[in-house]
Protein backbone atom coordinates (compact mmCIF):
# COMPACT_ATOMS: atom_id res chain seq x y z
CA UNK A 1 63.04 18.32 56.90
CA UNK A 2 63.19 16.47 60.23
CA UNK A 3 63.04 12.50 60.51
CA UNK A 4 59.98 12.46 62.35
CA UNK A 5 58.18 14.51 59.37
CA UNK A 6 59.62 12.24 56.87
CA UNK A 7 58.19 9.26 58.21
CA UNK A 8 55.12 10.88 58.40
CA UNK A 9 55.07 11.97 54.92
CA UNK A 10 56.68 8.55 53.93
CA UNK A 11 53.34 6.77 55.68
CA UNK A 12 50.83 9.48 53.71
CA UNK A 13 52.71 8.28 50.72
CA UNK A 14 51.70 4.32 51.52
CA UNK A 15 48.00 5.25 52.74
CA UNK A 16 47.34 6.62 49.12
CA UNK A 17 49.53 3.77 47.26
CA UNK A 18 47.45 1.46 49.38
CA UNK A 19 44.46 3.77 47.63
CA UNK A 20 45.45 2.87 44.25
CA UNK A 21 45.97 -0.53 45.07
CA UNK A 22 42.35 -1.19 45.97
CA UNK A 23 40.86 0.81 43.55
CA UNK A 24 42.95 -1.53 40.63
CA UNK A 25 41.77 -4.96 42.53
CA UNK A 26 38.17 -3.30 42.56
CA UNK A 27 37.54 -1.91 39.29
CA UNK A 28 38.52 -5.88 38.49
CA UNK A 29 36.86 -7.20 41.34
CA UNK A 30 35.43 -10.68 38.72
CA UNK A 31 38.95 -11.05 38.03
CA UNK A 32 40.50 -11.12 41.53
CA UNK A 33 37.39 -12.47 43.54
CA UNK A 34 39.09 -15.57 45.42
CA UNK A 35 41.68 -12.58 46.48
CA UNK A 36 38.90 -9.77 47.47
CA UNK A 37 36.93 -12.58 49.36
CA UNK A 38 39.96 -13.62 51.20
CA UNK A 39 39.40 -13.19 55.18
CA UNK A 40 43.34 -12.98 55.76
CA UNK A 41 44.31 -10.76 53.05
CA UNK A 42 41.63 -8.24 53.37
CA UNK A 43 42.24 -8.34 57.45
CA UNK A 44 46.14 -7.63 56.71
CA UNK A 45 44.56 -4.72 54.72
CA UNK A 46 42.74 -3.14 57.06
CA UNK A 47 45.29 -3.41 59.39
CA UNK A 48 47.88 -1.99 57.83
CA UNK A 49 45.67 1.41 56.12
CA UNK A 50 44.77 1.78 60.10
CA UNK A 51 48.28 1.97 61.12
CA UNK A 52 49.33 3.89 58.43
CA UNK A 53 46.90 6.67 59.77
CA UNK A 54 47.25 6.09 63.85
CA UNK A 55 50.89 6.16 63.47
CA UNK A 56 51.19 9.31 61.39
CA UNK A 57 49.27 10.82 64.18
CA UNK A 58 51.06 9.21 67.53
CA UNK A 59 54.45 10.44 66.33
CA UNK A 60 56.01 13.25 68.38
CA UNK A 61 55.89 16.89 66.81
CA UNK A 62 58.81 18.18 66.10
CA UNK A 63 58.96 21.60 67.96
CA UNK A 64 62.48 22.53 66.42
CA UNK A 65 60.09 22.85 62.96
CA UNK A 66 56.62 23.79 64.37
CA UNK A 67 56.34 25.13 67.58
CA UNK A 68 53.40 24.62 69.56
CA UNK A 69 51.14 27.64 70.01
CA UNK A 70 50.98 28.82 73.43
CA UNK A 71 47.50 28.96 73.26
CA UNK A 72 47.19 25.16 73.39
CA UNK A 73 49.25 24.81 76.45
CA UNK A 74 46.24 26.41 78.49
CA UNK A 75 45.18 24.15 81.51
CA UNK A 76 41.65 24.22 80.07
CA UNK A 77 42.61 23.08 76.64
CA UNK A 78 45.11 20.60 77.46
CA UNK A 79 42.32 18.93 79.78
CA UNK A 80 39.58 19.62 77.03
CA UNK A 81 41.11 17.82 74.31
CA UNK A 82 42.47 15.28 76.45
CA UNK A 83 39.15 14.05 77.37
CA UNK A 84 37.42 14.80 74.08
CA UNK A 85 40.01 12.62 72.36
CA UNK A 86 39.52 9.68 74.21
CA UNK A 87 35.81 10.38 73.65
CA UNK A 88 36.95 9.98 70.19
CA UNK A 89 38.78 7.71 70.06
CA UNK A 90 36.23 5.08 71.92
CA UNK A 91 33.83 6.40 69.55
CA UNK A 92 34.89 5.76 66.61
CA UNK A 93 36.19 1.91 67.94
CA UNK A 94 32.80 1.35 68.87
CA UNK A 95 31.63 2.38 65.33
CA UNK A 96 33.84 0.05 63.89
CA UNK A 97 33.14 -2.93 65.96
CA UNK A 98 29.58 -2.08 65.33
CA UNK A 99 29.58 -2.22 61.79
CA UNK A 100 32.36 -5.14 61.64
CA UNK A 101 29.34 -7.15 63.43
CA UNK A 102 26.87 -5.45 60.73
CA UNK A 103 28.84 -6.59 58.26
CA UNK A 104 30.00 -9.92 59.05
CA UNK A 105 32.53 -9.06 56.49
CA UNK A 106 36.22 -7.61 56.74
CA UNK A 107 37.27 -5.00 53.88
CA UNK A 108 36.56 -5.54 50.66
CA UNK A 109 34.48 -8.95 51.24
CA UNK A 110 30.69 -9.28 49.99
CA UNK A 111 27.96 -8.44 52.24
CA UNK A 112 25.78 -11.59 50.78
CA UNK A 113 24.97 -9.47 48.07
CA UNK A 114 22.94 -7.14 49.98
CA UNK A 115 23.31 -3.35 50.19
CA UNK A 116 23.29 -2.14 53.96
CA UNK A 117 21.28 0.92 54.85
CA UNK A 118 20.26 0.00 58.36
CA UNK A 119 21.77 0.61 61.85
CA UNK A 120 24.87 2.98 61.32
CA UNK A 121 24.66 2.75 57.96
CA UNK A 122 21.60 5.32 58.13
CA UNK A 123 23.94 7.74 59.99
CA UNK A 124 26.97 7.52 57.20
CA UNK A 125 27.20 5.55 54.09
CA UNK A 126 31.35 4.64 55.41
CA UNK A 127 31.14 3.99 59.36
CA UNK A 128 34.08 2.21 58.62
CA UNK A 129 36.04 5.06 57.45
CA UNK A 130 34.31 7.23 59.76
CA UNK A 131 35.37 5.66 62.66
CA UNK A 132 39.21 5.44 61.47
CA UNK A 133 38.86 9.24 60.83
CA UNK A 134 37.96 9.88 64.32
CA UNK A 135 40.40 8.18 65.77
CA UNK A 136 42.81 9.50 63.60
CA UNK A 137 41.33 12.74 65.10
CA UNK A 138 41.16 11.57 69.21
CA UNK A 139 44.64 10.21 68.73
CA UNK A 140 45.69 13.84 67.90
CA UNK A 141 43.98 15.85 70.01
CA UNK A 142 44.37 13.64 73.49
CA UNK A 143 48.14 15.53 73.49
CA UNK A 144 47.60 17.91 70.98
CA UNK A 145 49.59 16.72 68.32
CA UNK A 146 50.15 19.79 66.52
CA UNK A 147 51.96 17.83 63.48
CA UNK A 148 49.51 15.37 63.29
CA UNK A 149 46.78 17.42 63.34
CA UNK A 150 48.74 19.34 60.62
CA UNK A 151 48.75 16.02 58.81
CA UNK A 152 45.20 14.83 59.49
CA UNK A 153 43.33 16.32 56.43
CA UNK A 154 45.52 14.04 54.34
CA UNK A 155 43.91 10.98 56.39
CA UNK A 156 40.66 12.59 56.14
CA UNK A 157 41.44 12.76 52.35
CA UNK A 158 43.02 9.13 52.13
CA UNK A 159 39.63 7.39 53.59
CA UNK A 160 37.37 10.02 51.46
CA UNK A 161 39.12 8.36 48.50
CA UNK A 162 39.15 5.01 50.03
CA UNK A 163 34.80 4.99 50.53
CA UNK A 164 34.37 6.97 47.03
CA UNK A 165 36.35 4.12 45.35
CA UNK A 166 34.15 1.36 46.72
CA UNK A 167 31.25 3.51 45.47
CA UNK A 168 32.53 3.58 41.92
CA UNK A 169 33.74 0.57 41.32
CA UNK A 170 32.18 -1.63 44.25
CA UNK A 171 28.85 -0.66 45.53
CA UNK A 172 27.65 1.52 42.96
CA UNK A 173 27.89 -0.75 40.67
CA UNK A 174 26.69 -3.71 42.20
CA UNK A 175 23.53 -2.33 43.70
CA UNK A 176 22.79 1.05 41.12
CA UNK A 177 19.72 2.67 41.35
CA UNK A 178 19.15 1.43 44.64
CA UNK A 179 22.64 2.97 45.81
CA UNK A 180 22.18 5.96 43.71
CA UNK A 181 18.87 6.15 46.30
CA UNK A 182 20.72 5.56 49.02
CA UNK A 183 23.25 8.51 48.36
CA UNK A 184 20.47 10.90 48.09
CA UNK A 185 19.15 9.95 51.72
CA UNK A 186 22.63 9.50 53.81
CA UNK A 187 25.67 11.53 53.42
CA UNK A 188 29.52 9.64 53.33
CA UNK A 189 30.73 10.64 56.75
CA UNK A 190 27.67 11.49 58.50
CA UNK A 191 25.42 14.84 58.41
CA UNK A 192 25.79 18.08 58.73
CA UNK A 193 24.69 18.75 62.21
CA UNK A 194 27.35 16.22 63.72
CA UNK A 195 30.42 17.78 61.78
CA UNK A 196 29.06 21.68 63.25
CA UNK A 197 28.97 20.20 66.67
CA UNK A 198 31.96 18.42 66.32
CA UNK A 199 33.70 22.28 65.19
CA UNK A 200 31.63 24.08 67.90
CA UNK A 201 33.41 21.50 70.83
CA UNK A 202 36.69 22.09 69.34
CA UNK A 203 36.30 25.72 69.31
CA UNK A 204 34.65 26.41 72.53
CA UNK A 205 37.76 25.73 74.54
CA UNK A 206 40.47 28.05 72.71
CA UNK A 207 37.46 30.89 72.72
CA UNK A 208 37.17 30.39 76.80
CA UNK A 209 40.85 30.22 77.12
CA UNK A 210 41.54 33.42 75.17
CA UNK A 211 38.54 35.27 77.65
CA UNK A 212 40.34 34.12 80.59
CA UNK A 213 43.68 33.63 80.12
């Protein structure tokens, strides 16, 4: 195993740690409430689970292990992805910023004790996590990381954990039947319809590329 995958896997390993970590201090969120209301704790949090996934998917492939297919090294697909990343990646900033100022909370901190289900929290119950997972994704795809995108389903996986824990233990708790409403209405990352056009612009370019090569 190369260096560069081992501190990949070595950050996965910390992203899910992190995981358990959270879920303990949440499922006894009366007992540790001066430490999940803390601003500088919960922003150190945040930070780090961020970093954990943008660096896992910045590092340099290792080509010696996984070459990359020649397919991605089309003009059109190199541009493509370039630009679509960055889309990304500004996208899913904004998203955060957005609900940060929703919020008015970092992490794990109250929300005044109400449930939010306006703004972009009627596009995705998580716009948090949403917007780490895409750009997790833009910071792949702007150089086509071909080991990070190899890796990415295990961030995907990490912040699908992450937003089901603060449903069990958090929100869903807190706020029951009028979460359990909530759920029904607005789906964790988003619909249906985004995620197909989101597949449809990724494959569109390697279909054109293969048609004229």
């Amino acid at each position: 195993m190369s260096i560069l995958w081992l501190i990949r896997l070595i950050l996965m390993g910390f992203l899910f740690i992190l995981a358990a970590i959270f879920a303990y201090f949440l499922k006894n969120r009366e007992k540790y409430s001066s430490l999940l209301e803390n601003t500088t704790i919960n922003l150190f949090s945040v930070i780090l689970f961020n970093a954990f996934c943008y660096i896992s998917m910045i590092i340099p492939s290792d080509e010696s292990v996984i070459a990359r297919p020649p397919l991605f090294n089309h003009a059109l697909n190199l541009r493509w992805f370039d630009i679509l990343g960055l889309i990304m990646m500004i996208f899913g900033v904004l998203i955060m910023l957005r609900t940060i100022f929703i919020r008015k909370a970092v992490g794990a901190q109250d929300t005044a004790g109400k449930l939010l289900t306006k703004g972009i929290y009627s596009f995705c119950r998580h716009p948090i996590y949403f917007g780490i997972i895409m750009v997790s994704l833009g910071l792949g795809l702007r150089r086509i990381n071909v080991d990070g995108l190899i890796i990415y389903p295990l961030i995907l996986l990490a912040n699908f954990i992450q937003a089901k824990l603060e449903e069990v233990f958090d929100v869903g708790v807190r706020f029951k039947e009028e979460y359990l409403e909530y759920k029904k209405k607005i789906r964790i990352f988003g619909p249906i319809w985004f995620w197909l056009v989101l597949l449809i612009v990724l494959i569109l370019p390697l279909i054109i590329s293969i048609l004229n090569p």
